[in-house]
N, C-alpha and C. Protein backbone atom coordinates (compact mmCIF):
# COMPACT_ATOMS: atom_id res chain seq x y z
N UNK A 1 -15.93 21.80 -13.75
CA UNK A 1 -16.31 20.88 -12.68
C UNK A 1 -16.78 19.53 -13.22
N UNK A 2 -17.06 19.56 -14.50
CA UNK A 2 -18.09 18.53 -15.03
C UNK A 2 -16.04 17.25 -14.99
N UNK A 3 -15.65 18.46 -16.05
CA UNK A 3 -14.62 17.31 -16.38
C UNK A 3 -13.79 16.75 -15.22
N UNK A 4 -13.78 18.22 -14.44
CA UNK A 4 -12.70 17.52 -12.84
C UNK A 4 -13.43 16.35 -12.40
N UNK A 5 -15.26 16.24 -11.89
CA UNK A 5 -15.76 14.97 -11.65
C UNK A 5 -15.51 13.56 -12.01
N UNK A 6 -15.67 13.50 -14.06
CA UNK A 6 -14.92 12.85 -14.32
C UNK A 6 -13.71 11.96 -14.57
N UNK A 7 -12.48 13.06 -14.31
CA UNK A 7 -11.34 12.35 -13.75
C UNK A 7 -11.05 12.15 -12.66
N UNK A 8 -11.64 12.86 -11.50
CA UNK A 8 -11.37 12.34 -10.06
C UNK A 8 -12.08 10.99 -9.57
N UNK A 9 -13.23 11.11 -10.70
CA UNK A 9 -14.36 9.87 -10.24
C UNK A 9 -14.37 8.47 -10.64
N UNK A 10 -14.83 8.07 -12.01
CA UNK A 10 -14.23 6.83 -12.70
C UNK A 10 -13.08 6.52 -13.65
N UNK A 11 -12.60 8.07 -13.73
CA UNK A 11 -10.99 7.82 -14.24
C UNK A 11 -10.27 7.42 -13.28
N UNK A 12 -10.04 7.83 -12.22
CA UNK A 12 -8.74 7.95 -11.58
C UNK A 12 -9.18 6.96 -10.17
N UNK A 13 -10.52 6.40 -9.54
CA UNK A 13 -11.02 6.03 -8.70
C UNK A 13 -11.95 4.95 -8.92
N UNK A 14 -10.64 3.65 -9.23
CA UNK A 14 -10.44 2.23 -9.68
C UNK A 14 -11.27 1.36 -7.96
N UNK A 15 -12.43 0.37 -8.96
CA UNK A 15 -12.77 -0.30 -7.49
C UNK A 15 -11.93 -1.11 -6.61
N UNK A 16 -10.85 -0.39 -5.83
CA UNK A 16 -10.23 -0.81 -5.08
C UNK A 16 -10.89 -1.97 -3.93
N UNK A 17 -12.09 -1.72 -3.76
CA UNK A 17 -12.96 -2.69 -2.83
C UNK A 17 -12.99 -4.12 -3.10
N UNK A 18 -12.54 -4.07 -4.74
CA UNK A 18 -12.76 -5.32 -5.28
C UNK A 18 -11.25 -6.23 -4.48
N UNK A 19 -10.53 -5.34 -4.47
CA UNK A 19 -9.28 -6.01 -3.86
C UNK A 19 -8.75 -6.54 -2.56
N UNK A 20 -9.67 -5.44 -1.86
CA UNK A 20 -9.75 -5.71 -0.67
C UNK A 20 -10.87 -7.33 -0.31
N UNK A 21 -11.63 -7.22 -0.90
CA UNK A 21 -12.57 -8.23 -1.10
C UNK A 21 -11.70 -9.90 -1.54
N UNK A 22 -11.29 -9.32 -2.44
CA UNK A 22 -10.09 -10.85 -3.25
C UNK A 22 -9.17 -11.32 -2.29
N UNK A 23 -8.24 -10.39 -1.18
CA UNK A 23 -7.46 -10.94 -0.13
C UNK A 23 -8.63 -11.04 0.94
N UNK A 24 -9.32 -10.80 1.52
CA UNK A 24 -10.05 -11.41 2.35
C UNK A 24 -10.58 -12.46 1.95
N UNK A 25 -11.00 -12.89 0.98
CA UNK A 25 -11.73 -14.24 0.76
C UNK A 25 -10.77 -15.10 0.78
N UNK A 26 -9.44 -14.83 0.13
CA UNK A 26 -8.66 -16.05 -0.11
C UNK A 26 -8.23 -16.59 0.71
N UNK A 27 -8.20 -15.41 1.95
CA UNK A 27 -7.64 -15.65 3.73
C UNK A 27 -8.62 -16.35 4.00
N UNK A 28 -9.60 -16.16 4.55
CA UNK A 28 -10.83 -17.16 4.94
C UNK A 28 -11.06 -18.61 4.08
N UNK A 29 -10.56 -18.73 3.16
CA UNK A 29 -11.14 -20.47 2.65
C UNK A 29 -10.09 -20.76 2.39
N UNK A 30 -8.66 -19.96 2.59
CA UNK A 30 -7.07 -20.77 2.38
C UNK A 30 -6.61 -20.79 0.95
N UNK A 31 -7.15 -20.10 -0.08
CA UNK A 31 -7.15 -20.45 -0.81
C UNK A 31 -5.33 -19.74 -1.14
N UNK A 32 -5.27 -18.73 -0.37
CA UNK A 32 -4.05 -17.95 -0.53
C UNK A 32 -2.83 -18.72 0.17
N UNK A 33 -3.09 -19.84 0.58
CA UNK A 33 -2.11 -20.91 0.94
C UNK A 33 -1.37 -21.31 -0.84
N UNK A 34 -2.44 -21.41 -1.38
CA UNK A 34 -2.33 -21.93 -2.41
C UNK A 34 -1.52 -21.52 -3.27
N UNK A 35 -1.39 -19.48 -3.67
CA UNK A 35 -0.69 -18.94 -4.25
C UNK A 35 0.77 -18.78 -3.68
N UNK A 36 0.92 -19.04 -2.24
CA UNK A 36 2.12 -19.00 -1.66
C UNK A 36 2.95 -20.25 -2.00
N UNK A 37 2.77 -21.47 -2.32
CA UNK A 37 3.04 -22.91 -2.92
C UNK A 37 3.55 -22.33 -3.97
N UNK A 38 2.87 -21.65 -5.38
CA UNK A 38 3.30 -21.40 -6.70
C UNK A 38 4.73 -20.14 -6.88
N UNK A 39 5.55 -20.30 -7.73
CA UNK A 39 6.31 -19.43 -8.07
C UNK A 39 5.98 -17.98 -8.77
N UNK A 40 4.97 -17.06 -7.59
CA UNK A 40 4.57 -15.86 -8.09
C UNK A 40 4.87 -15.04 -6.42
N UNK A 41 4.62 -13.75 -6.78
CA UNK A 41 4.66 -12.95 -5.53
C UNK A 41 3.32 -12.76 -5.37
N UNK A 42 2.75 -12.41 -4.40
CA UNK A 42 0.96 -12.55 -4.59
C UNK A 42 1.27 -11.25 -4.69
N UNK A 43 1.66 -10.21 -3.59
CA UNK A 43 1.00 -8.51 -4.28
C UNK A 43 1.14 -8.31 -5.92
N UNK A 44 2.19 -9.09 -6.37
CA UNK A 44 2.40 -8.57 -8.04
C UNK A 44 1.70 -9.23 -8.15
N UNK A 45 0.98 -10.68 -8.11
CA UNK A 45 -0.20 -11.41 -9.08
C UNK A 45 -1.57 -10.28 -8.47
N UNK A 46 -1.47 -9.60 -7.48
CA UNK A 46 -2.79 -8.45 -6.83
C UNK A 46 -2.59 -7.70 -8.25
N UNK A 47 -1.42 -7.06 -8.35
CA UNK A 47 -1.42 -6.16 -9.18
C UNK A 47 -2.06 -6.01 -10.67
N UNK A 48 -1.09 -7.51 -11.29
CA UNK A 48 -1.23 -7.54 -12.81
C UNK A 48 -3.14 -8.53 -12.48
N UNK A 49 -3.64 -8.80 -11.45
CA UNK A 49 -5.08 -8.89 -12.05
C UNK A 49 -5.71 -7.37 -11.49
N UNK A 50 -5.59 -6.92 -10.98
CA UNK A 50 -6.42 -5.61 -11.09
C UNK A 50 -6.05 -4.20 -11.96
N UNK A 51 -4.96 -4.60 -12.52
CA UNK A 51 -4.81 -3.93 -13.45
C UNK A 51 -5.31 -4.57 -14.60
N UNK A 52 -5.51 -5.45 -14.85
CA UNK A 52 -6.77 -6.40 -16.15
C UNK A 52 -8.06 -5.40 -15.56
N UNK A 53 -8.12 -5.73 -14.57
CA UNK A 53 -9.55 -5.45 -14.59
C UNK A 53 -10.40 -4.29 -14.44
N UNK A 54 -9.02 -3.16 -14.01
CA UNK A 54 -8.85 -1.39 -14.23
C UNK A 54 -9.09 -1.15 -15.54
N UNK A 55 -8.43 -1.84 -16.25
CA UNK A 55 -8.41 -1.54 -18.54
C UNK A 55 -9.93 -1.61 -18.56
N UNK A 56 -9.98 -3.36 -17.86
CA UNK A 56 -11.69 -3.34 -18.77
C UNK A 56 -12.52 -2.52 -18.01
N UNK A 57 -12.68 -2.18 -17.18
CA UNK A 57 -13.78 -1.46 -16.44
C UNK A 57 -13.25 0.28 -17.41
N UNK A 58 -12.16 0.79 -17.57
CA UNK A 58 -11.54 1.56 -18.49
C UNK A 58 -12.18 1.97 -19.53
N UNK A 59 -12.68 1.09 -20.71
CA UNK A 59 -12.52 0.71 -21.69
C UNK A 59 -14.22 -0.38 -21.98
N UNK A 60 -14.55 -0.48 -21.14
CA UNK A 60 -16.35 -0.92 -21.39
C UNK A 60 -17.19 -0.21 -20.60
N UNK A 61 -16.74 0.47 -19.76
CA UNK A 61 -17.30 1.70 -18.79
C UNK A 61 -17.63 3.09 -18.76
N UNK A 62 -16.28 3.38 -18.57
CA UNK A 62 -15.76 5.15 -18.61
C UNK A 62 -15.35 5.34 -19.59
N UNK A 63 -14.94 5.10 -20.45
CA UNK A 63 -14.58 5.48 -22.54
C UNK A 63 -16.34 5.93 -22.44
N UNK A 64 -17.19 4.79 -22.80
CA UNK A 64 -18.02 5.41 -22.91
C UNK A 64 -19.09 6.00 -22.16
N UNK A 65 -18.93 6.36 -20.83
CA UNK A 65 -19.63 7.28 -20.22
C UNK A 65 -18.90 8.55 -20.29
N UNK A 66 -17.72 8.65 -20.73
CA UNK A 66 -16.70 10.14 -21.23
C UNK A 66 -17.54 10.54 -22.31
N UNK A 67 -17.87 9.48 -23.58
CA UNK A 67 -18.43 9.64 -24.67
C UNK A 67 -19.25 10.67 -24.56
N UNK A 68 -20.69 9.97 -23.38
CA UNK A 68 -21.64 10.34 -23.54
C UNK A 68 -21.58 11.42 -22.70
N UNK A 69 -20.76 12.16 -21.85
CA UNK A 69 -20.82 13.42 -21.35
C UNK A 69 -20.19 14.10 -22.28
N UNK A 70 -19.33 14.04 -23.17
CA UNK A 70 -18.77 14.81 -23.79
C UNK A 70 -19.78 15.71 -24.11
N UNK A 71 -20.36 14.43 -25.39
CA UNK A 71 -21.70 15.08 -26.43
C UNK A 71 -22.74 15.58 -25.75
N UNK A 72 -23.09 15.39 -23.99
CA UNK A 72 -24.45 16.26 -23.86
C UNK A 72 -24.26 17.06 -23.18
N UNK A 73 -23.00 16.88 -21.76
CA UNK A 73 -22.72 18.59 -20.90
C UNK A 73 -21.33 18.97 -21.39
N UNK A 74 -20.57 18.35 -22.09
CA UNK A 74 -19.02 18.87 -22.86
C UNK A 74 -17.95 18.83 -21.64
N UNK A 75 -17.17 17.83 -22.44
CA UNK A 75 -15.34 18.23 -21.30
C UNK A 75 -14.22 19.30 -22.05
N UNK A 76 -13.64 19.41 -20.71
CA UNK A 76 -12.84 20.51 -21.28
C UNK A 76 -11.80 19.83 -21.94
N UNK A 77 -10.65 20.67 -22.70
CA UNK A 77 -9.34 20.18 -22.93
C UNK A 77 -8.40 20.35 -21.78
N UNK A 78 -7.31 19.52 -21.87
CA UNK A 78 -6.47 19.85 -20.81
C UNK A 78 -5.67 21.56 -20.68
N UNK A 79 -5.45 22.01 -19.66
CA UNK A 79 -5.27 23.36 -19.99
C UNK A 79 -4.13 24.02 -20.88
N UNK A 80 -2.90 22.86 -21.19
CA UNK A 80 -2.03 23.24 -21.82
C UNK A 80 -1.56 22.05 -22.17
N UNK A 81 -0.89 21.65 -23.37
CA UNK A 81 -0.06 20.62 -23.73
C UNK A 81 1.05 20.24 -22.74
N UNK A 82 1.38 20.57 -21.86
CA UNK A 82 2.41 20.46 -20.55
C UNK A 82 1.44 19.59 -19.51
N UNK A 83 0.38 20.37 -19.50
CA UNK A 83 -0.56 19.43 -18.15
C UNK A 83 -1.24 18.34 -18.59
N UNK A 84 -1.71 18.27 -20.14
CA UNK A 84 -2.10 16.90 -20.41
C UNK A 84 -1.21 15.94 -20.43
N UNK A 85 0.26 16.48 -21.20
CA UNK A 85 1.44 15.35 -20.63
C UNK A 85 1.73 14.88 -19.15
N UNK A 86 1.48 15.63 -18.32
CA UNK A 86 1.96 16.07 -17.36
C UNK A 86 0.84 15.13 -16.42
N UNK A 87 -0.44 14.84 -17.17
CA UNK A 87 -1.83 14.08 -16.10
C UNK A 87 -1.40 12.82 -16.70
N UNK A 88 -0.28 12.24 -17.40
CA UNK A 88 -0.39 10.41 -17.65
C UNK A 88 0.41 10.00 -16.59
N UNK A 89 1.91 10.76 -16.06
CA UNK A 89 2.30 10.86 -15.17
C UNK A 89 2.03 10.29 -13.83
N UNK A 90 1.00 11.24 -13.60
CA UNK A 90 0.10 11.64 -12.31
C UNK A 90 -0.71 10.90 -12.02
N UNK A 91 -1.60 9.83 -13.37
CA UNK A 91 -2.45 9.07 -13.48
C UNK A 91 -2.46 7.92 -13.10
N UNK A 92 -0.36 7.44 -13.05
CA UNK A 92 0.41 6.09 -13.14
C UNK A 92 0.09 5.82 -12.10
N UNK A 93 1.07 6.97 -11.52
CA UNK A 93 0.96 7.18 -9.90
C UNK A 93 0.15 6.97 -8.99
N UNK A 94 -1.20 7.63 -9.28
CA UNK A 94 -2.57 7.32 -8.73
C UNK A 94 -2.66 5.99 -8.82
N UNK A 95 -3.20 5.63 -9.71
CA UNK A 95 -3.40 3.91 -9.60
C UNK A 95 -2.42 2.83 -8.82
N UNK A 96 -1.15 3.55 -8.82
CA UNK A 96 -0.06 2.89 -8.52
C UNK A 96 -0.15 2.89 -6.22
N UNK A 97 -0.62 4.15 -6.18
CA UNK A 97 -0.22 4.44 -4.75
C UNK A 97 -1.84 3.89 -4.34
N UNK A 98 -3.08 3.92 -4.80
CA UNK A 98 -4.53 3.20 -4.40
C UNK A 98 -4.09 1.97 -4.55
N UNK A 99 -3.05 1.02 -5.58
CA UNK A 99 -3.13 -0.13 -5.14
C UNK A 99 -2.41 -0.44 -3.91
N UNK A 100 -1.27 0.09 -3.80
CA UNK A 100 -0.26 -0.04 -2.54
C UNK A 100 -0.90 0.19 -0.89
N UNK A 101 -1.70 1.57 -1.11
CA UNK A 101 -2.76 1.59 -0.26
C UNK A 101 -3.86 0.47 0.22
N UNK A 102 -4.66 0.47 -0.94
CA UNK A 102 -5.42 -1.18 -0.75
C UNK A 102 -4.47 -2.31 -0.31
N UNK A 103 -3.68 -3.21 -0.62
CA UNK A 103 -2.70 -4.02 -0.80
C UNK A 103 -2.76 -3.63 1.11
N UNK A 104 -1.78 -2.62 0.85
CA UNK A 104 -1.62 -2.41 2.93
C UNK A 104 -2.36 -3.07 3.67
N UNK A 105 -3.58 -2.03 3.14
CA UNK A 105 -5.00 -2.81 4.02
C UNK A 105 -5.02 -4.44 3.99
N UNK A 106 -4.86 -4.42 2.95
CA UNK A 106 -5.63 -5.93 3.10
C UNK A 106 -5.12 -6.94 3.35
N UNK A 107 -3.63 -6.51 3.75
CA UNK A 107 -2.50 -7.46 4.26
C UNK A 107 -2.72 -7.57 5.98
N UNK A 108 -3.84 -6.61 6.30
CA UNK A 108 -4.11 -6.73 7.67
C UNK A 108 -5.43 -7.97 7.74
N UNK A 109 -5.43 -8.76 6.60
CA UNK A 109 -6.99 -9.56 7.09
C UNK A 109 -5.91 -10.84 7.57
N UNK A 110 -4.50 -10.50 7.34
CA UNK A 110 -3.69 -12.05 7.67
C UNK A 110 -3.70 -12.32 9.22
N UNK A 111 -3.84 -10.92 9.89
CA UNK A 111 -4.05 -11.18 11.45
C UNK A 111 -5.73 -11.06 11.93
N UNK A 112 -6.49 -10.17 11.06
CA UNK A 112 -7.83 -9.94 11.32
C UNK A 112 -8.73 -10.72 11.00
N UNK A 113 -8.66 -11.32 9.64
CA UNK A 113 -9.20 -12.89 9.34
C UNK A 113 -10.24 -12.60 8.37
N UNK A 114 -10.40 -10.71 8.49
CA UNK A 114 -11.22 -9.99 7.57
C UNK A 114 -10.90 -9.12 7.32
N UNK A 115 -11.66 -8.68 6.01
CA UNK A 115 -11.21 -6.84 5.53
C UNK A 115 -12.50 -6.54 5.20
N UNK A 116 -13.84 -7.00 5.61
CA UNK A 116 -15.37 -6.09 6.00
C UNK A 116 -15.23 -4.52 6.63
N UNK A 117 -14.88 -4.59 7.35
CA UNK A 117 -14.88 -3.21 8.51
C UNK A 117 -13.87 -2.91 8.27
N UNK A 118 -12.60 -2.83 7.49
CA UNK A 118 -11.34 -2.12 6.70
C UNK A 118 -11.60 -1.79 5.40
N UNK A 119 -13.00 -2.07 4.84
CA UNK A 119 -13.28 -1.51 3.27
C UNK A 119 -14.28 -0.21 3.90
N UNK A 120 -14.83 -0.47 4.73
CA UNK A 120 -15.77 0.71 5.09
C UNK A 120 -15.02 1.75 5.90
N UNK A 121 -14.39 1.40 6.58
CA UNK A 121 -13.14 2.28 7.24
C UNK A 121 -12.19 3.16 6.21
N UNK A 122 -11.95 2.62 5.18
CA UNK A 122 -10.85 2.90 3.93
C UNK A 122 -11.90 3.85 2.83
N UNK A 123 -13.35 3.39 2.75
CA UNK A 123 -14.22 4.03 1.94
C UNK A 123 -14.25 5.55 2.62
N UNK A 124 -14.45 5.59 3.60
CA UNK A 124 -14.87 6.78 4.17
C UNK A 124 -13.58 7.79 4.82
N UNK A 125 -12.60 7.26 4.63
CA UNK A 125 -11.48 8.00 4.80
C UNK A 125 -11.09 8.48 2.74
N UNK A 126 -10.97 7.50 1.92
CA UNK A 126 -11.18 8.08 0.70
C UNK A 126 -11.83 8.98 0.17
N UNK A 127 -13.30 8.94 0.46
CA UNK A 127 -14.41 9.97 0.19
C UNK A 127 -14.37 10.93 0.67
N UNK A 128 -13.68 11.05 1.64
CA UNK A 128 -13.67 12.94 2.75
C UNK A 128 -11.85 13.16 2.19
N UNK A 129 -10.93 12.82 1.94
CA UNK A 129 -9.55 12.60 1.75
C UNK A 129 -8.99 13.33 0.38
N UNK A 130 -9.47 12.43 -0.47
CA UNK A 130 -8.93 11.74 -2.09
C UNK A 130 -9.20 13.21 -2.66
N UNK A 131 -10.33 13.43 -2.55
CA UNK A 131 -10.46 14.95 -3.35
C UNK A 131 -11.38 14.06 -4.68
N UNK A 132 -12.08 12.75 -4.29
CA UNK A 132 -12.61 12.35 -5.71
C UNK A 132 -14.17 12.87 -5.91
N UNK A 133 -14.75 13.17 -4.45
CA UNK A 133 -16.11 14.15 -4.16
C UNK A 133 -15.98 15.30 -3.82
N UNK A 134 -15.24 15.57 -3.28
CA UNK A 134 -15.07 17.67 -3.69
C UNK A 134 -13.86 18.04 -3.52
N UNK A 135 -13.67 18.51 -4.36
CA UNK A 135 -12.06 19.17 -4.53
C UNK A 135 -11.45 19.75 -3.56
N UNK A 136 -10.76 19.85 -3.16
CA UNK A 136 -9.79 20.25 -1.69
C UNK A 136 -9.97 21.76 -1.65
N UNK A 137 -10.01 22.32 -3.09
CA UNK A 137 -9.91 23.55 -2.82
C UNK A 137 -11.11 24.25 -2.26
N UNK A 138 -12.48 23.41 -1.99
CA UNK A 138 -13.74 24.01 -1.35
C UNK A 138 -13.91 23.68 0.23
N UNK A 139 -12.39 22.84 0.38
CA UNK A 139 -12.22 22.77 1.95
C UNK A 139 -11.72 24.27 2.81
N UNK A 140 -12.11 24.13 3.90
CA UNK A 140 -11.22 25.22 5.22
C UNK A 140 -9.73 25.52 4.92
N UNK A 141 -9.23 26.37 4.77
CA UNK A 141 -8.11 26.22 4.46
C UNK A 141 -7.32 25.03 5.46
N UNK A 142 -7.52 25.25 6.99
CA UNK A 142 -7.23 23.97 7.65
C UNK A 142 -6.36 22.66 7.16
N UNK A 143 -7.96 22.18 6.92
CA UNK A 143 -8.23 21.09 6.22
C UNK A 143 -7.89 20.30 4.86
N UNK A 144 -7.61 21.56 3.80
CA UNK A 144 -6.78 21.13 3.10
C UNK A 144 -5.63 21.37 2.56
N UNK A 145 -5.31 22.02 3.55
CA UNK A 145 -3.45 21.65 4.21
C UNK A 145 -3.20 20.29 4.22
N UNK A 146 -3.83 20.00 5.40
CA UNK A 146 -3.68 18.73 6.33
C UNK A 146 -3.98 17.53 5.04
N UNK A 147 -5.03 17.38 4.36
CA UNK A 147 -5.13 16.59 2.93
C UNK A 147 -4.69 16.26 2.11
N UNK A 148 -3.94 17.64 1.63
CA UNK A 148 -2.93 18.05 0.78
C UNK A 148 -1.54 17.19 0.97
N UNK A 149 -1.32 17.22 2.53
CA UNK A 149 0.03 16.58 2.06
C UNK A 149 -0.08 15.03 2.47
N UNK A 150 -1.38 14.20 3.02
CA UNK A 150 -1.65 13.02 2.68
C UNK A 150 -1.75 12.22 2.01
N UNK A 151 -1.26 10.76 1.52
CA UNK A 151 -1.42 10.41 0.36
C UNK A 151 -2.55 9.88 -0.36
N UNK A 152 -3.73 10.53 0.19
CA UNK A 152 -4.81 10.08 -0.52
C UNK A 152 -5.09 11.45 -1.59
N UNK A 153 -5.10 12.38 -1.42
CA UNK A 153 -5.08 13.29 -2.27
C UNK A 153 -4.31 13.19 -3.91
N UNK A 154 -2.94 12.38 -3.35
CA UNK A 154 -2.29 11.65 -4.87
C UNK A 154 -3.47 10.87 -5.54
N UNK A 155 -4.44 10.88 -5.00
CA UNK A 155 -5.22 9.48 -5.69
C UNK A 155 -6.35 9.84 -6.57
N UNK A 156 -6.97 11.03 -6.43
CA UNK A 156 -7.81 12.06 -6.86
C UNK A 156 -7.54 13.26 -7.78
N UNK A 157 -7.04 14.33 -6.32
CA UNK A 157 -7.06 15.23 -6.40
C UNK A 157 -5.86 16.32 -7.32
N UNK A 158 -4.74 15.78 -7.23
CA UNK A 158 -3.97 16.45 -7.60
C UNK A 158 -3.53 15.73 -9.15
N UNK A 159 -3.54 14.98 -9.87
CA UNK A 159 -3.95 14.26 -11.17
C UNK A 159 -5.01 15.37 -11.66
N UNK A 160 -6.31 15.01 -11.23
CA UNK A 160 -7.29 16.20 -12.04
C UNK A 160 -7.20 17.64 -11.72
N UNK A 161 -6.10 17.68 -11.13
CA UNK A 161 -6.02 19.60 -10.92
C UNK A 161 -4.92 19.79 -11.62
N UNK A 162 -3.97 18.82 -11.84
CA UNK A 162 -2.90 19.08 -12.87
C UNK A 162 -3.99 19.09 -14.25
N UNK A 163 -4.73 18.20 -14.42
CA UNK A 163 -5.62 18.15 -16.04
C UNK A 163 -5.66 19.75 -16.73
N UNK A 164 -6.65 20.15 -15.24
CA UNK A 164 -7.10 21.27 -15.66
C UNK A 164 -6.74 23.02 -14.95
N UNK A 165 -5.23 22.65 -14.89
CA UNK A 165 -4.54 23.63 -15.12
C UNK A 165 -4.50 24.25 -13.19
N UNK A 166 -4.91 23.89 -12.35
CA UNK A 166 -4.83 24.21 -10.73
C UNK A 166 -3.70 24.20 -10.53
N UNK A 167 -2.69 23.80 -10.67
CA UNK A 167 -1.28 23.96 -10.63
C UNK A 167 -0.10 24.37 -11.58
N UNK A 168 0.46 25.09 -11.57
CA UNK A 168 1.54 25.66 -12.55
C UNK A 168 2.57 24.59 -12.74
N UNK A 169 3.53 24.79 -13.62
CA UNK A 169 4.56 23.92 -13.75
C UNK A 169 5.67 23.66 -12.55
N UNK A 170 6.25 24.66 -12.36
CA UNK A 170 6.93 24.40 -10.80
C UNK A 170 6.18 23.25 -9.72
N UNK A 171 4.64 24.20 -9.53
CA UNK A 171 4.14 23.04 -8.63
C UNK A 171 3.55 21.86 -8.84
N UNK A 172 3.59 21.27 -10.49
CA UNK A 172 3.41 20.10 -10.85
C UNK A 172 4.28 19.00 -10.51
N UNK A 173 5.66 19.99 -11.16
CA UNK A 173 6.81 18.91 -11.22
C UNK A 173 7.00 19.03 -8.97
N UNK A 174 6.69 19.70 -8.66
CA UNK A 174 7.48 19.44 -7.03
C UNK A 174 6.05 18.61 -6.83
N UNK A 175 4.77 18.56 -6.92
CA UNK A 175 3.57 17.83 -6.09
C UNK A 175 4.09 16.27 -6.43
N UNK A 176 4.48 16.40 -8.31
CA UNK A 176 4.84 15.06 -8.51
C UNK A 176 6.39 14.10 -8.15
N UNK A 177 6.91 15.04 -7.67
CA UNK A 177 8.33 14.63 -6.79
C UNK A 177 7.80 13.66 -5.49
N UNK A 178 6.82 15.05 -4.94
CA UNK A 178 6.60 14.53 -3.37
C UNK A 178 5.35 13.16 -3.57
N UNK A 179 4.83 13.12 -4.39
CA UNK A 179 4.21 12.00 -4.45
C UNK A 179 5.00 10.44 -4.73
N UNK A 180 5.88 10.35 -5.72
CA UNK A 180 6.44 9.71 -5.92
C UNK A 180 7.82 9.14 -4.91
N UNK A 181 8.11 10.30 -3.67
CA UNK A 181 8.94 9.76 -3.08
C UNK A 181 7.92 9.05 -1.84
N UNK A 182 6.63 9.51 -1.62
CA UNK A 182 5.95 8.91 -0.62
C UNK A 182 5.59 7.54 -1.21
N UNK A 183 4.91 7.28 -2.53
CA UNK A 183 4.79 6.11 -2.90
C UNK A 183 5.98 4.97 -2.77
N UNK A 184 7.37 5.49 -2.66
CA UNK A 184 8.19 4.75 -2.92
C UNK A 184 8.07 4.07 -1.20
N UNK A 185 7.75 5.21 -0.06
CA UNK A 185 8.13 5.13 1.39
C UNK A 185 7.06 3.73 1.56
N UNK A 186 5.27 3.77 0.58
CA UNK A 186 4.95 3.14 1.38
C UNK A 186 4.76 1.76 0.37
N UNK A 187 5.63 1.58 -0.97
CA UNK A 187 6.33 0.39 -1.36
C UNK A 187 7.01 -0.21 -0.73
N UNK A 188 7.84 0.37 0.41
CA UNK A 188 8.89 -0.74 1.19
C UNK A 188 7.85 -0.79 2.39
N UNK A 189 7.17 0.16 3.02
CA UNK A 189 6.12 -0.85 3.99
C UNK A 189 5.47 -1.83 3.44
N UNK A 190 4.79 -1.84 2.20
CA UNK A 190 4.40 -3.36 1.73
C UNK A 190 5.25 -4.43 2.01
N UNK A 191 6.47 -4.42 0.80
CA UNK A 191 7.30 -5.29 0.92
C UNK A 191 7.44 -5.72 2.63
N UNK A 192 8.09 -5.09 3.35
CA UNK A 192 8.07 -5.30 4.83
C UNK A 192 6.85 -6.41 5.49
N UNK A 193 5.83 -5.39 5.16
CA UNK A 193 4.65 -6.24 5.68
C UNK A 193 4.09 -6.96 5.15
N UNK A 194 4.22 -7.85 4.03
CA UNK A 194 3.97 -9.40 3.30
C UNK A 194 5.50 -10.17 3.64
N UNK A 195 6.01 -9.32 3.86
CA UNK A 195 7.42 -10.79 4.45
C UNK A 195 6.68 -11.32 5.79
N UNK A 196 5.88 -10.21 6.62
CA UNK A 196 5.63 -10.67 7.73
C UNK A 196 4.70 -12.06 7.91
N UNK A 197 3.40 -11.03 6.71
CA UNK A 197 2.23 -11.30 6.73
C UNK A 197 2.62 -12.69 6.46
N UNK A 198 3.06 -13.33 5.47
CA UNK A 198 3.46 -14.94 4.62
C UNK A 198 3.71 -15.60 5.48
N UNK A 199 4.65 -15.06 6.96
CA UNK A 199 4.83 -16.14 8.25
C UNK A 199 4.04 -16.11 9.11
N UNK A 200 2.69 -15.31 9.18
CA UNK A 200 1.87 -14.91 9.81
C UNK A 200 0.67 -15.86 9.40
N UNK A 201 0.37 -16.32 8.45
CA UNK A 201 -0.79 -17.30 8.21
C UNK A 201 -0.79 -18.28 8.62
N UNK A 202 -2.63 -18.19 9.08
CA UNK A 202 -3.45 -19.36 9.46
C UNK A 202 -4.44 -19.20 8.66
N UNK A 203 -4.64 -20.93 8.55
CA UNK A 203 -5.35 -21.09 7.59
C UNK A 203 -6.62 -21.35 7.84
N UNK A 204 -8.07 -20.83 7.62
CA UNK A 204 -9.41 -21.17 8.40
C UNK A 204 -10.21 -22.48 7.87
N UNK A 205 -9.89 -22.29 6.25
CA UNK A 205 -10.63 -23.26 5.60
C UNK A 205 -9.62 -23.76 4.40
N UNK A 206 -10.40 -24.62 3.29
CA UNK A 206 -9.26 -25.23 2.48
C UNK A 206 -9.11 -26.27 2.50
């Protein structure tokens, strides 16, 4: 449990808030007028800066708070050389489908004018969802059915249950099929909805 915490928590559960935060501001003072002028796509300039800033938080953060749990409550190893290959995969993915997720959201501040009450809305659907505060498997059976095949669970839950061995190989390679074809479903709703969003701006300030 110690190590599942760890990878569901600051491994795998990147401050997406920060992003949501970066397109709302730029909407409100215009500044995102600005990036639309330059020869970039803004979700890919979203991307390649929060992926800068995923490494360092990575890598001056969680390296060494892994450190220091190692040496005082101990992590496990991954359960087999198949599932540790098998969690870089899973890991891509995660980061890949929380940004697309975020990104969504925050392509709604182009009509809303904010993403305040869509980070707290998005927090609290993550935290009961993701599987990054209790593992699905201590849900109702119900319940994490219904979780299970949502894509917030890619974002958590099923990455650190591949780590540590919750899924066999069959159901690695099919969880990581079905994840990857949903990520792809809600890559073209992005795309879709920033063609919109780009003819959709007004500008408040600037």
């Amino acid at each position: 449990m110690i190590t599942y915490a760890l990878l569901a928590g600051p491994v795998l559960y990147w401050d997406y808030s920060r992003l949501l935060k970066d397109v709302g501001t730029a909407v409100k003072s215009g500044d995102v007028a600005v990036y639309l002028l330059k020869p970039l796509h803004y979700p890919g300039y979203l991307l390649a800066s929060h992926f800068g800033n995923f490494l360092f938080d990575l890598i001056a953060i969680t390296l060494p708070v892994a450190v220091v749990v190692g040496l005082t409550a101990g992590l496990v190893a991954p359960a087999s050389l198949f599932h540790g290959l098998a969690f870089l995969p899973f890991w891509a993915l995660s980061f890949m489908m929380l940004f697309v997720l975020t990104t969504l959201l925050g392509l709604a501040a182009f009509w809303l004018m904010t993403t305040d009450s869509l980070d707290w809305f998005f927090n609290s659907i993550m935290t009961l969802l993701s599987g990054g505060l209790v593992p699905l498997w201590f849900f109702p059976g119900w319940l994490a059915a219904i979780a299970g095949h949502l894509p917030f669970a890619r974002i958590s839950y099923y990455p650190a249950a591949v780590y540590i061995g919750k899924l066999g190989v069959a159901e690695t390679l099919l969880y990581f099929g079905i994840g990857l074809a949903r990520f792809v479903a809600l890559l073209l709703c992005l795309i879709w909805l920033w063609g919109r969003a780009r003819h959709r701006l007004i500008v408040q300030g600037g």
